[in-house]
Protein backbone atom coordinates (compact mmCIF):
# COMPACT_ATOMS: atom_id res chain seq x y z
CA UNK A 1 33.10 9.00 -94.20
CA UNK A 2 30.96 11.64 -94.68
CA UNK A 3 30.50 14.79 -92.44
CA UNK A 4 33.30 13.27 -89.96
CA UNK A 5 35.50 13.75 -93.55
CA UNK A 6 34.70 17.40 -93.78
CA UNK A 7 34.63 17.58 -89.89
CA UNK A 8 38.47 16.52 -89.99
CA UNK A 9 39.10 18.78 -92.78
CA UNK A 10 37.39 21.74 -91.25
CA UNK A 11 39.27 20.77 -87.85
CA UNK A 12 43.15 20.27 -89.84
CA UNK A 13 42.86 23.52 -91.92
CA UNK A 14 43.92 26.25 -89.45
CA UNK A 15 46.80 23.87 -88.10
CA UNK A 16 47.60 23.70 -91.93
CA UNK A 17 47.35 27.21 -93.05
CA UNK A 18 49.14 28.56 -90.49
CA UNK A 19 51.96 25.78 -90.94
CA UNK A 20 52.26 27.50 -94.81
CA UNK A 21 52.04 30.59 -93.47
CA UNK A 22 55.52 29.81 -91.22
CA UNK A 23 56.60 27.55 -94.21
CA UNK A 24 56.86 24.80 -91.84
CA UNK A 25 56.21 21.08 -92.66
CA UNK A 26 53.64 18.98 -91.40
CA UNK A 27 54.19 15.42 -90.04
CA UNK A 28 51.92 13.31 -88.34
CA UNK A 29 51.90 9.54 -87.60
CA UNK A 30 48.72 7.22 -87.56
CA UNK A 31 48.00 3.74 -87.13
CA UNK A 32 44.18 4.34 -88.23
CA UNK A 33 43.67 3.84 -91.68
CA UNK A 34 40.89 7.06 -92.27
CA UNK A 35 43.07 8.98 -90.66
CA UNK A 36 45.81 8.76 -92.88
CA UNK A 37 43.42 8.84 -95.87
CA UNK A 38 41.69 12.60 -94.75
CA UNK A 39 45.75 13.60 -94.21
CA UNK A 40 46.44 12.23 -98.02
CA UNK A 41 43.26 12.81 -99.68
CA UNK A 42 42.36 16.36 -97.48
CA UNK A 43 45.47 17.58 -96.60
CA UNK A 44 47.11 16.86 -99.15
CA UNK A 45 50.40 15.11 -96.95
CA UNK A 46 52.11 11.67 -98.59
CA UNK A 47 52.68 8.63 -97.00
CA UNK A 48 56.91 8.51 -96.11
CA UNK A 49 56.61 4.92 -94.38
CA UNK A 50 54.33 2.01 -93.90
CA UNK A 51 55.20 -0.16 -91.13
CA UNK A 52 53.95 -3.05 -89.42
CA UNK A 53 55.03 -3.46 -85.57
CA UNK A 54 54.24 -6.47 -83.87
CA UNK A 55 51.34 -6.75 -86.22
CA UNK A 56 50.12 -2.75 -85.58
CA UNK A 57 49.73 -1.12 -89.29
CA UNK A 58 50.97 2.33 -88.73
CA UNK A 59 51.76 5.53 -91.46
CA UNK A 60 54.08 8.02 -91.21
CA UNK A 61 53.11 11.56 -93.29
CA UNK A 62 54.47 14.46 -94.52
CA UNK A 63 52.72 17.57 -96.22
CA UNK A 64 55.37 20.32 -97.41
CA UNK A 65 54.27 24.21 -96.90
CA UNK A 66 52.11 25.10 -99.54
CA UNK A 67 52.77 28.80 -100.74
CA UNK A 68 50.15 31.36 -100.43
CA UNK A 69 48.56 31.93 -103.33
């Protein structure tokens, strides 16, 4: 993972800063597995819902606003 890890991170932290600074969720859906690890691990968003259509593993995330510290 790597630099594309703090590549992703670098990439998700205006669209997450500026989602605390309207204190508006995030949600996002994946069906790629390092994706939704950087969104747990680096954004800090939990899964809601693991599903498995028609044999497709997909993950559906949320990350509450974080309040500025």
């Amino acid at each position: 993972e790597g630099p594309a890890r703090w590549l992703g991170h670098a990439l998700l932290r205006p669209i997450l800063d500026g989602a605390d600074a309207n204190g508006d969720y995030y949600y996002v859906e994946t069906t790629d597995e390092r994706t939704m690890r950087l969104y747990t691990r680096s954004a800090g968003a939990r899964v809601v819902r693991e599903l498995d259509v028609c044999g497709v593993r997909a993950w559906t995330l949320l990350r509450e606003p974080r309040k500025a510290a």
